[in-house]
N, C-alpha and C. Protein backbone atom coordinates (compact mmCIF):
# COMPACT_ATOMS: atom_id res chain seq x y z
N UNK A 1 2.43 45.36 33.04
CA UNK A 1 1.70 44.20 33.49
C UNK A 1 1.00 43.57 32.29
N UNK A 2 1.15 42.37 32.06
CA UNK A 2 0.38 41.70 30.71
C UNK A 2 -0.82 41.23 31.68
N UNK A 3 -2.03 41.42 29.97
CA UNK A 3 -3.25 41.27 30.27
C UNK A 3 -3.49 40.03 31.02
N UNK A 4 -2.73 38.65 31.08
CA UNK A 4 -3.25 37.88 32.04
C UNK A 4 -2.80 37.77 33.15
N UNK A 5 -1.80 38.92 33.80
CA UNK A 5 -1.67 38.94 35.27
C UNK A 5 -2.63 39.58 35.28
N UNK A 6 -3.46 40.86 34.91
CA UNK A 6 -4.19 41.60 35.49
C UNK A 6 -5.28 40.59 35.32
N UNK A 7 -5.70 39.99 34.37
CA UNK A 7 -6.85 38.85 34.39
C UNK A 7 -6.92 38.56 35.75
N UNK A 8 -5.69 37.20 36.43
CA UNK A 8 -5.74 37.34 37.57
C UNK A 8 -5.87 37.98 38.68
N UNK A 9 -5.73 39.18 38.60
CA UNK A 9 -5.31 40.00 39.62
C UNK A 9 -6.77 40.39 40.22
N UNK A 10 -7.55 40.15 38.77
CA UNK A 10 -9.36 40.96 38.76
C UNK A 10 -10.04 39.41 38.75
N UNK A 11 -9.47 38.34 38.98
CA UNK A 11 -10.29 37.14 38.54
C UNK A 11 -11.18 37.19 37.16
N UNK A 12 -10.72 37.62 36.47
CA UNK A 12 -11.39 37.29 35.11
C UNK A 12 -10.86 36.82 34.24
N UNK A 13 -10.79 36.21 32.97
CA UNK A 13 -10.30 35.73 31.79
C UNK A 13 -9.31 36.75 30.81
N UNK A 14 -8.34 36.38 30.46
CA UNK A 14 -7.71 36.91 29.83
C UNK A 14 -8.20 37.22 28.64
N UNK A 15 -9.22 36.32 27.88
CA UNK A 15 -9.72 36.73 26.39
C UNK A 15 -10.98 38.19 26.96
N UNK A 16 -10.79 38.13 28.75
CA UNK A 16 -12.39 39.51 28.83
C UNK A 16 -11.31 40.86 28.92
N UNK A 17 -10.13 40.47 29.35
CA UNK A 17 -9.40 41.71 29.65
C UNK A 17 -8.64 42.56 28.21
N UNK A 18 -8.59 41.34 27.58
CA UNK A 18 -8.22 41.43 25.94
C UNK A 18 -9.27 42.05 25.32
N UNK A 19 -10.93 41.83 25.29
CA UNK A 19 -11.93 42.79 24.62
C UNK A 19 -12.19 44.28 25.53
N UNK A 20 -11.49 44.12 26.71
CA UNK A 20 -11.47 45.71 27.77
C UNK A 20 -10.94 46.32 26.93
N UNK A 21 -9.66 45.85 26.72
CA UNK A 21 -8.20 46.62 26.12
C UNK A 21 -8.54 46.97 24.85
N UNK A 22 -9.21 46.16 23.90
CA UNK A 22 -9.65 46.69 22.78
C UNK A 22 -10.52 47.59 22.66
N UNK A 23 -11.79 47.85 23.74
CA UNK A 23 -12.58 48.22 23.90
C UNK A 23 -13.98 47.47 22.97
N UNK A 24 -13.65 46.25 22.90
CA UNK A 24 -14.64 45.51 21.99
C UNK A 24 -16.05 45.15 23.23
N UNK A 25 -15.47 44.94 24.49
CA UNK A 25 -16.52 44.91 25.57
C UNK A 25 -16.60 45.91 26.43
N UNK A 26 -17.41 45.92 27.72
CA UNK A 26 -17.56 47.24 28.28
C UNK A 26 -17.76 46.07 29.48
N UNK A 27 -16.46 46.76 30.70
CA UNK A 27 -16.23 45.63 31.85
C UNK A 27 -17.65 46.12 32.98
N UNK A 28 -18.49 45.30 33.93
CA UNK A 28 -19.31 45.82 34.85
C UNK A 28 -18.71 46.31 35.58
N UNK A 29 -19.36 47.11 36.04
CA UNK A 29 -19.28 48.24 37.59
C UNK A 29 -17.96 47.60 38.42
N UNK A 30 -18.72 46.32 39.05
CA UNK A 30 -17.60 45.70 39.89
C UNK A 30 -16.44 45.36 39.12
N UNK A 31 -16.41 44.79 38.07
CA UNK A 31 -14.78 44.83 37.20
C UNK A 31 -14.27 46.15 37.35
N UNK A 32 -15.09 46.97 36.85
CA UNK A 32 -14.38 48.85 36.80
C UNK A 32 -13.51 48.28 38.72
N UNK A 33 -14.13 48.14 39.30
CA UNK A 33 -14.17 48.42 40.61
C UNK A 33 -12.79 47.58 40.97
N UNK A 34 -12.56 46.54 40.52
CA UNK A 34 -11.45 45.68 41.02
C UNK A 34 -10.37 45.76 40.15
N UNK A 35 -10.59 46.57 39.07
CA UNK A 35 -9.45 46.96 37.91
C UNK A 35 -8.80 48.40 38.74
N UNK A 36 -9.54 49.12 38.96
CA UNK A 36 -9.31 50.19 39.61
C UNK A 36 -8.05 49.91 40.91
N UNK A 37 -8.79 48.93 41.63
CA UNK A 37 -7.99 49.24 42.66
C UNK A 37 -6.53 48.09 42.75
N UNK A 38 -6.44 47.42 41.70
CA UNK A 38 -5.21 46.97 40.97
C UNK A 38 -4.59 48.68 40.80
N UNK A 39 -4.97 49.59 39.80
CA UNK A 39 -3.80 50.67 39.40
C UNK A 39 -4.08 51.54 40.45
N UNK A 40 -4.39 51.75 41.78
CA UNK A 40 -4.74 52.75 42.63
C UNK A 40 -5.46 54.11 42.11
N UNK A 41 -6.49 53.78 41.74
CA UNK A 41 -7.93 54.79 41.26
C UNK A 41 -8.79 54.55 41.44
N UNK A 42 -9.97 55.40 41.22
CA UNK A 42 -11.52 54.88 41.52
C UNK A 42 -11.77 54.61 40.05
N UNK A 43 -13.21 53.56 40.36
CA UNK A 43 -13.94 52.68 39.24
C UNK A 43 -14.65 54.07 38.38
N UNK A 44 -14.98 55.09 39.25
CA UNK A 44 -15.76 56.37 38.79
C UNK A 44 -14.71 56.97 37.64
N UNK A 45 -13.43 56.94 38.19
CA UNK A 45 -12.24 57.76 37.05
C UNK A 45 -12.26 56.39 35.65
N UNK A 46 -11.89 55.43 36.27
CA UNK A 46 -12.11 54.54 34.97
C UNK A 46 -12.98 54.64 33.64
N UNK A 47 -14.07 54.46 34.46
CA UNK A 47 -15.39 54.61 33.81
C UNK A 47 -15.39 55.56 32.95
N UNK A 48 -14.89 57.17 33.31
CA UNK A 48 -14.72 58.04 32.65
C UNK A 48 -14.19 58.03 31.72
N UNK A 49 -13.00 56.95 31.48
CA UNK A 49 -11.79 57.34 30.43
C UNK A 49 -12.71 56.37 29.36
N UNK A 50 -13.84 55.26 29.66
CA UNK A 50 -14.15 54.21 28.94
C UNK A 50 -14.89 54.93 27.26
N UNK A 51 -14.72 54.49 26.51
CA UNK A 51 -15.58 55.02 25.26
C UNK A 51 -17.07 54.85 25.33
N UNK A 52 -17.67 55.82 25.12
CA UNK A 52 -19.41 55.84 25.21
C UNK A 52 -19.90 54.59 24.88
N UNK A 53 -21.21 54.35 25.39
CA UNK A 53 -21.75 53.21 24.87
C UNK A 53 -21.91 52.96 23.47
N UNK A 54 -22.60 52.26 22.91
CA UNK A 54 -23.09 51.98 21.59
C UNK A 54 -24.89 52.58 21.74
N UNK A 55 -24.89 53.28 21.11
CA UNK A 55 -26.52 53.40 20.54
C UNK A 55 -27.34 52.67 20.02
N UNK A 56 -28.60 52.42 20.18
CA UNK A 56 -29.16 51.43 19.16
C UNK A 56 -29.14 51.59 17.88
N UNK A 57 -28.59 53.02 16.97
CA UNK A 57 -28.45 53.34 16.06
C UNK A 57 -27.19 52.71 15.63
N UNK A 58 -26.01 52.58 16.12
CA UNK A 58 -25.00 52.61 16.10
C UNK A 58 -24.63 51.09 16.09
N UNK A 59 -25.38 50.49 17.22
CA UNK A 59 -24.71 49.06 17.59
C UNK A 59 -25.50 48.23 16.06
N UNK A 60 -24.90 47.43 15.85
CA UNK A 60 -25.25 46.30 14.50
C UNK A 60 -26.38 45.54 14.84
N UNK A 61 -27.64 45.37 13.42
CA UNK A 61 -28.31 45.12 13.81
C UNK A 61 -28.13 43.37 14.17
N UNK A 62 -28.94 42.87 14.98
CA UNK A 62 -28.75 41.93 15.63
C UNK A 62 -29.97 40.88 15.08
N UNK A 63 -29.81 39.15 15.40
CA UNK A 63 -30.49 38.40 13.99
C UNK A 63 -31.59 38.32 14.94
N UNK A 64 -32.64 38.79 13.98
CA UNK A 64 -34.07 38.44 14.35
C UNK A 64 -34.24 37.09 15.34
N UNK A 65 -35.71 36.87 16.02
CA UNK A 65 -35.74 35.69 16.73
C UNK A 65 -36.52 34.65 15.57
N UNK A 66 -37.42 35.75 14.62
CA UNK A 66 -37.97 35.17 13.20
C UNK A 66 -36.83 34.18 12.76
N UNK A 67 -35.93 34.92 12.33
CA UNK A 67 -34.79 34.63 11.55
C UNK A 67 -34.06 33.49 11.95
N UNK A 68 -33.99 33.13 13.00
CA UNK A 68 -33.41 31.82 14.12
C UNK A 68 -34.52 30.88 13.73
N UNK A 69 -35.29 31.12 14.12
CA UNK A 69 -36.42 30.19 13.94
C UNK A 69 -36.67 29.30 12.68
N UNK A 70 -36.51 30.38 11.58
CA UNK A 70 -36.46 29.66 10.16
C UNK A 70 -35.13 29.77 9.84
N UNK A 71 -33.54 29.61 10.22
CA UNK A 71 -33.20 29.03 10.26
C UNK A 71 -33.16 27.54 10.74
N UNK A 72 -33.73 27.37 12.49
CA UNK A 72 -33.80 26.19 12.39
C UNK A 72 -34.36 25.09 12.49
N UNK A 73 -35.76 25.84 11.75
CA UNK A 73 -36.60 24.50 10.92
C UNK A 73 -35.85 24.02 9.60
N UNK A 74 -35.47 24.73 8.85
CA UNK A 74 -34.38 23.91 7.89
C UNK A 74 -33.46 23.30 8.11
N UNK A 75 -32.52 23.96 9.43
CA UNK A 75 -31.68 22.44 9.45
C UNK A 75 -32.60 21.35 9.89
N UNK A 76 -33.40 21.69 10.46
CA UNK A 76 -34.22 20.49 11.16
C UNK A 76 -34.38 19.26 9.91
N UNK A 77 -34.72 20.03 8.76
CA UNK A 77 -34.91 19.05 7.48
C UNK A 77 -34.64 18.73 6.91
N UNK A 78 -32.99 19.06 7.28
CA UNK A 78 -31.65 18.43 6.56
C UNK A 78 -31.11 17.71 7.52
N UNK A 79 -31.50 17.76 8.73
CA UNK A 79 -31.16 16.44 9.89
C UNK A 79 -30.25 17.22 11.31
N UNK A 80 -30.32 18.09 11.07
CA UNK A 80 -29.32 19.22 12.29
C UNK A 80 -30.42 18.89 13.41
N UNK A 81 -30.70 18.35 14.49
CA UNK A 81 -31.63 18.10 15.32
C UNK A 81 -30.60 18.10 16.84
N UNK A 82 -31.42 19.16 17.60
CA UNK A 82 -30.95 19.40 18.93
C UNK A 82 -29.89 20.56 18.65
N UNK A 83 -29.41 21.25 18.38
CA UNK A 83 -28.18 22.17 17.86
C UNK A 83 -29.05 23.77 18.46
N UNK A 84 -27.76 24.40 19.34
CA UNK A 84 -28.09 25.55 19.70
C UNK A 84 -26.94 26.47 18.95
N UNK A 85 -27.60 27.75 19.39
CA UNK A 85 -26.64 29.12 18.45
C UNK A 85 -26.27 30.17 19.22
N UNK A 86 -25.18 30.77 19.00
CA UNK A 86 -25.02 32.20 19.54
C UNK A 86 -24.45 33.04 18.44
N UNK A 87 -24.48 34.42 18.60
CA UNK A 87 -24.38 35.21 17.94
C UNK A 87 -22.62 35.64 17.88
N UNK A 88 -22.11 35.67 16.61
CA UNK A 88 -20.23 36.04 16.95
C UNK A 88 -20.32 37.35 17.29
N UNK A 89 -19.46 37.95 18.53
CA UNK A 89 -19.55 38.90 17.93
C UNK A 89 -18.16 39.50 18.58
N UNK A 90 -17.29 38.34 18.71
CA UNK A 90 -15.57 38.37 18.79
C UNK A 90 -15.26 38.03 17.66
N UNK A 91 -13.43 38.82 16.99
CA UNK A 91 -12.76 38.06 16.59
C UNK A 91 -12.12 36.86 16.95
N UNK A 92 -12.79 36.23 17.74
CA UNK A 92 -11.59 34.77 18.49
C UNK A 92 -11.64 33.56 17.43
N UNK A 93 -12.55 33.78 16.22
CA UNK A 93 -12.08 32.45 15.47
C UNK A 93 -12.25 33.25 13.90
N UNK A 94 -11.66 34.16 13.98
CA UNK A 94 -11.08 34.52 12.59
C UNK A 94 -9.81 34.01 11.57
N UNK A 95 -9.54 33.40 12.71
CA UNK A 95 -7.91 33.01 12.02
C UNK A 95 -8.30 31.13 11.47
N UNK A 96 -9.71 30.63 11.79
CA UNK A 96 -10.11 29.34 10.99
C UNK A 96 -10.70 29.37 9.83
N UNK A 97 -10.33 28.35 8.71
CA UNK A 97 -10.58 29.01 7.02
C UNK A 97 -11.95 27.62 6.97
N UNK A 98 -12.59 28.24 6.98
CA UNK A 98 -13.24 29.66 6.39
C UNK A 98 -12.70 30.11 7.88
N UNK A 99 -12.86 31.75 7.68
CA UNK A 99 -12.78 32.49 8.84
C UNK A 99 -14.55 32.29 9.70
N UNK A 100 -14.61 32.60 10.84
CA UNK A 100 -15.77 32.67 11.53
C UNK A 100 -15.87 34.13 12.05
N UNK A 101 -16.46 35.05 11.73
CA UNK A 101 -16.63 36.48 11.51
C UNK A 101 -18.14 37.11 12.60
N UNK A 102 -17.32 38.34 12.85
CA UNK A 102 -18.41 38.68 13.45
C UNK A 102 -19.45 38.97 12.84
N UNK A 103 -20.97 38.99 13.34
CA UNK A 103 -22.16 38.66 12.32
C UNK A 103 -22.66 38.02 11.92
N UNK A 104 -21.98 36.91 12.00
CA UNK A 104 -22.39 35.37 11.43
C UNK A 104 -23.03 34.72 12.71
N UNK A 105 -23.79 33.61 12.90
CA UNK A 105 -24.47 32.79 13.79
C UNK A 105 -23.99 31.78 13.86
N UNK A 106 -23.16 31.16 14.57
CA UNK A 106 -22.57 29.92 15.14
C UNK A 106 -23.57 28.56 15.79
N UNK A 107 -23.75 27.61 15.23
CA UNK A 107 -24.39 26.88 15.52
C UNK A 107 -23.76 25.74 16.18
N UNK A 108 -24.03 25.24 17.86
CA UNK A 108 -23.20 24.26 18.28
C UNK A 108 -24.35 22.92 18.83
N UNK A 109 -23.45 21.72 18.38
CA UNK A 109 -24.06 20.59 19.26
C UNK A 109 -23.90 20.39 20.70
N UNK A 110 -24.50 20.40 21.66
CA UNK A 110 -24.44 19.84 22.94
C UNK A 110 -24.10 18.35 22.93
N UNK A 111 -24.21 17.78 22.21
CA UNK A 111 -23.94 16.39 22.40
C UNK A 111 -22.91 15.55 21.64
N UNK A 112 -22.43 16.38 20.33
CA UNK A 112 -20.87 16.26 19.96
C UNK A 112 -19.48 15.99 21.24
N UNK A 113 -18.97 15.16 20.88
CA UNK A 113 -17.53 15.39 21.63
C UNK A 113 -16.32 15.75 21.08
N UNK A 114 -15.87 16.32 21.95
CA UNK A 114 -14.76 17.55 21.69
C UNK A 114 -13.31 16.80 21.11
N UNK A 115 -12.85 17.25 19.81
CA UNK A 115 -12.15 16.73 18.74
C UNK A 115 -11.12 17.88 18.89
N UNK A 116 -9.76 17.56 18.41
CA UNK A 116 -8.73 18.64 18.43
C UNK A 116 -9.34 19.90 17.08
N UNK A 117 -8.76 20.56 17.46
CA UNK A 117 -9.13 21.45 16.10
C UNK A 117 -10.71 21.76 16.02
N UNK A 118 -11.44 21.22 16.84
CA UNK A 118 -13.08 22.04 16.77
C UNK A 118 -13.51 23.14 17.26
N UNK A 119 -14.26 23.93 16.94
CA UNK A 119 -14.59 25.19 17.68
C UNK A 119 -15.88 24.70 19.10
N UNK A 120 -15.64 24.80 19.62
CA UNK A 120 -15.80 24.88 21.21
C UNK A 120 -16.61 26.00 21.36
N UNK A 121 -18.29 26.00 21.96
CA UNK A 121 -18.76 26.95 23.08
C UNK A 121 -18.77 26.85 24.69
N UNK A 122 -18.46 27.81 25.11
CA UNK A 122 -18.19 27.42 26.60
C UNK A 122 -18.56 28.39 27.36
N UNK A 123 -18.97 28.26 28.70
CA UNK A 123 -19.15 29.21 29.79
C UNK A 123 -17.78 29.21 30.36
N UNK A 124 -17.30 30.35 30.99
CA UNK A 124 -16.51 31.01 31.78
C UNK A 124 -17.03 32.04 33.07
N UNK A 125 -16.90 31.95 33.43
CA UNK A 125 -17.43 33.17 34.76
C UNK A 125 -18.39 33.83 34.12
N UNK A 126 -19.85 33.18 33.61
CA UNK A 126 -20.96 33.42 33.41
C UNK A 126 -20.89 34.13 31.58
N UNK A 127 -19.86 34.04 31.28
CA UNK A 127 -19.67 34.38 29.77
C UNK A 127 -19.88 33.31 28.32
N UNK A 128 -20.62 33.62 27.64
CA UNK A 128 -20.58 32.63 26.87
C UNK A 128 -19.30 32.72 25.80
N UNK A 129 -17.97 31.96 25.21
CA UNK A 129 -17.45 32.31 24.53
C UNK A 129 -16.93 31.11 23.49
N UNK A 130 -16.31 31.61 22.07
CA UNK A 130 -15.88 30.66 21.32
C UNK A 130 -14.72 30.42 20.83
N UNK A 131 -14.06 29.24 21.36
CA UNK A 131 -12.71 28.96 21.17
C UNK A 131 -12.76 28.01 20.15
N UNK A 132 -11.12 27.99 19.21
CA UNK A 132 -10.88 26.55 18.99
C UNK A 132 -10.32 25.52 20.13
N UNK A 133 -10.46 24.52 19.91
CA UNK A 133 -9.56 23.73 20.93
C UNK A 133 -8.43 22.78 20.21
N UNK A 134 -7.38 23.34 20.31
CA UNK A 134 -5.84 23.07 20.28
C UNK A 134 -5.51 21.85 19.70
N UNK A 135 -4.29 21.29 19.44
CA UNK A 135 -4.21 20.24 18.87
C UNK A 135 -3.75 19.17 19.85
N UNK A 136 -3.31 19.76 21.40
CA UNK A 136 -3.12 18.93 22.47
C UNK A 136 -4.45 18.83 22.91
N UNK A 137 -5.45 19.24 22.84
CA UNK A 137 -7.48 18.35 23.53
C UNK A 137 -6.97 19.17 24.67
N UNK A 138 -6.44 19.71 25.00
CA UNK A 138 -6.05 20.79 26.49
C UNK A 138 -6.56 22.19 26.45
N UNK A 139 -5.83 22.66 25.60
CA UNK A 139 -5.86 23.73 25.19
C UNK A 139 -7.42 25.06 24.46
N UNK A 140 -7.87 25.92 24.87
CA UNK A 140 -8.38 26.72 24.05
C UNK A 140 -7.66 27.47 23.34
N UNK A 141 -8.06 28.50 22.41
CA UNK A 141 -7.36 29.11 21.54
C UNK A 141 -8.11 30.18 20.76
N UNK A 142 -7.60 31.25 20.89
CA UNK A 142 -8.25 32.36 19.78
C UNK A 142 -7.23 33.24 19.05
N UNK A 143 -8.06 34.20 18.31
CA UNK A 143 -7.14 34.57 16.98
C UNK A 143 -6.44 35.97 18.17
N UNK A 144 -7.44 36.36 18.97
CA UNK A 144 -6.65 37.50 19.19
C UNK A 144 -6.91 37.61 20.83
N UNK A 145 -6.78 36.16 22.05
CA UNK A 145 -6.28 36.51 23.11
C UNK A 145 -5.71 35.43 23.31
N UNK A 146 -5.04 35.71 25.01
CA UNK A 146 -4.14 34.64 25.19
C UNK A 146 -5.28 33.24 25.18
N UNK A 147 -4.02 31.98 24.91
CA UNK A 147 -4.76 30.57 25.00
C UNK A 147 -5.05 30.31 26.39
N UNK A 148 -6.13 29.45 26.87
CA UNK A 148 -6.67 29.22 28.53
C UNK A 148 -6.97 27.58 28.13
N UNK A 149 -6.28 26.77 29.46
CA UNK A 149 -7.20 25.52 29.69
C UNK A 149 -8.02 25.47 29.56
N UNK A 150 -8.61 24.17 29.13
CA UNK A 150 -9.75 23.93 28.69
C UNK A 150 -10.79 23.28 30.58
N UNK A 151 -9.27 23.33 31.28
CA UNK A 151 -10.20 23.02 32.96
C UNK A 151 -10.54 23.68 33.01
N UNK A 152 -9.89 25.49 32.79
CA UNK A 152 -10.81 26.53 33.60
C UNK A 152 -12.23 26.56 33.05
N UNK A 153 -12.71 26.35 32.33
CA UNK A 153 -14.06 26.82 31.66
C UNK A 153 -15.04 25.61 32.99
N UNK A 154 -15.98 26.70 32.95
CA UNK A 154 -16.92 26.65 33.68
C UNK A 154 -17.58 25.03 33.06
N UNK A 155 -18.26 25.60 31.97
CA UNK A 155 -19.23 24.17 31.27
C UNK A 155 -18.47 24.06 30.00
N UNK A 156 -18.80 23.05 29.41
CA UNK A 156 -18.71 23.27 27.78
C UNK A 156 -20.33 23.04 27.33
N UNK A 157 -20.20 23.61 26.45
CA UNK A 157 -21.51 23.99 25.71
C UNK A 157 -21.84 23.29 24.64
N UNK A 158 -21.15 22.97 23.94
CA UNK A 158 -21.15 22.31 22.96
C UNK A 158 -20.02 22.47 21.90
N UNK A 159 -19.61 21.64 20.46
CA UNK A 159 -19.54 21.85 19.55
C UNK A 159 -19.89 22.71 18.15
N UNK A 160 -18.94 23.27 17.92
CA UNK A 160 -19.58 23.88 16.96
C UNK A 160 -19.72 23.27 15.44
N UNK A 161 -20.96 23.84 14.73
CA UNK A 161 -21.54 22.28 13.56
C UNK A 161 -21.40 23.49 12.26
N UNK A 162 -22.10 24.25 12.61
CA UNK A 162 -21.81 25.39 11.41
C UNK A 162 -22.05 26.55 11.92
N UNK A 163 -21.43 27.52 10.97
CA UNK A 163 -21.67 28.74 11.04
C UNK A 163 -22.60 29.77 10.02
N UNK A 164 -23.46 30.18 10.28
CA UNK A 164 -23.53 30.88 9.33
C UNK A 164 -24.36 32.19 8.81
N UNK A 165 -24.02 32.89 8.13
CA UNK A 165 -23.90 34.53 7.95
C UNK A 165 -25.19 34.53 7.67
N UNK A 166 -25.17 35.97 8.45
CA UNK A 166 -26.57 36.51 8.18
C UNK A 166 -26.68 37.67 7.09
N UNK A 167 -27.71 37.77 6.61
CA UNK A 167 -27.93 38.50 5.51
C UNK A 167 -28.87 39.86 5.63
């Protein structure tokens, strides 16, 4: 079964069933629960086979709210005004040069409009995620799941204006 029948099968996104499979995300209870009863098992046996959590030792440290902040009073004073951020922490736009890497802080406009070839934030079934968008204006796109319409997405979020690494 490829990951986007089972996407369907669980109503979720093919780029969430793609970080399952990698184990880059950790699916909720009720996903365990509706993945399960796609392969005839319980969510409890699933769960089991899943790799331990991350520790706070373990998981990467994550960018200060300091650190946001004075980031963005400086763009503020280079003219970046209104621009929100999320944190990467998919490969889905590694394959754009520069690459966009996990670790780095993605900064998007809400009020940009959506250009072929721009990186795109978007909601999906309550997920925040970052695509490029295609060279048909249809299309999303990432380095490492399947491509999804750009109808299915819940909102768009904005444009993305820069990216950039934290130190």
């Amino acid at each position: 079964m490829s990951g986007n029948e089972l996407a369907r099968r669980i109503a979720s996104s093919g780029s969430g069933v793609a970080e399952y499979r990698k184990a880059q995300r950790r699916p909720r209870f009720e996903t365990l629960r509706r993945i399960a009863a796609v392969f005839g098992t319980t969510a409890e046996d699933l769960e089991a086979m899943l790799p331990a959590e991350e520790t706070d030792a373990a998981r990467p440290e994550r960018v200060s709210p300091l650190d946001i902040e004075r980031a963005r009073v400086l763009l503020h004073r280079e003219g970046y005004t209104g621009l929100r951020y999320t944190p990467v922490t998919t490969d889905d736009l590694i394959d754009r040069s520069p690459p966009v890497v996990r670790g780095m802080v993605l900064w998007y406009d809400p009020r940009l409009p959506l250009t072929p070839e721009c990186v795109v934030a978007v909601q999906v079934h309550g997920n925040l995620m970052v695509r490029t968008l295609d060279a048909d204006g249809r299309t999303l796109r990432s380095a490492v799941a399947p491509p999804f319409p750009l109808a299915d997405v819940d909102e768009v979020l904005g444009v993305g204006t820069l990216a950039q690494l934290t130190l």
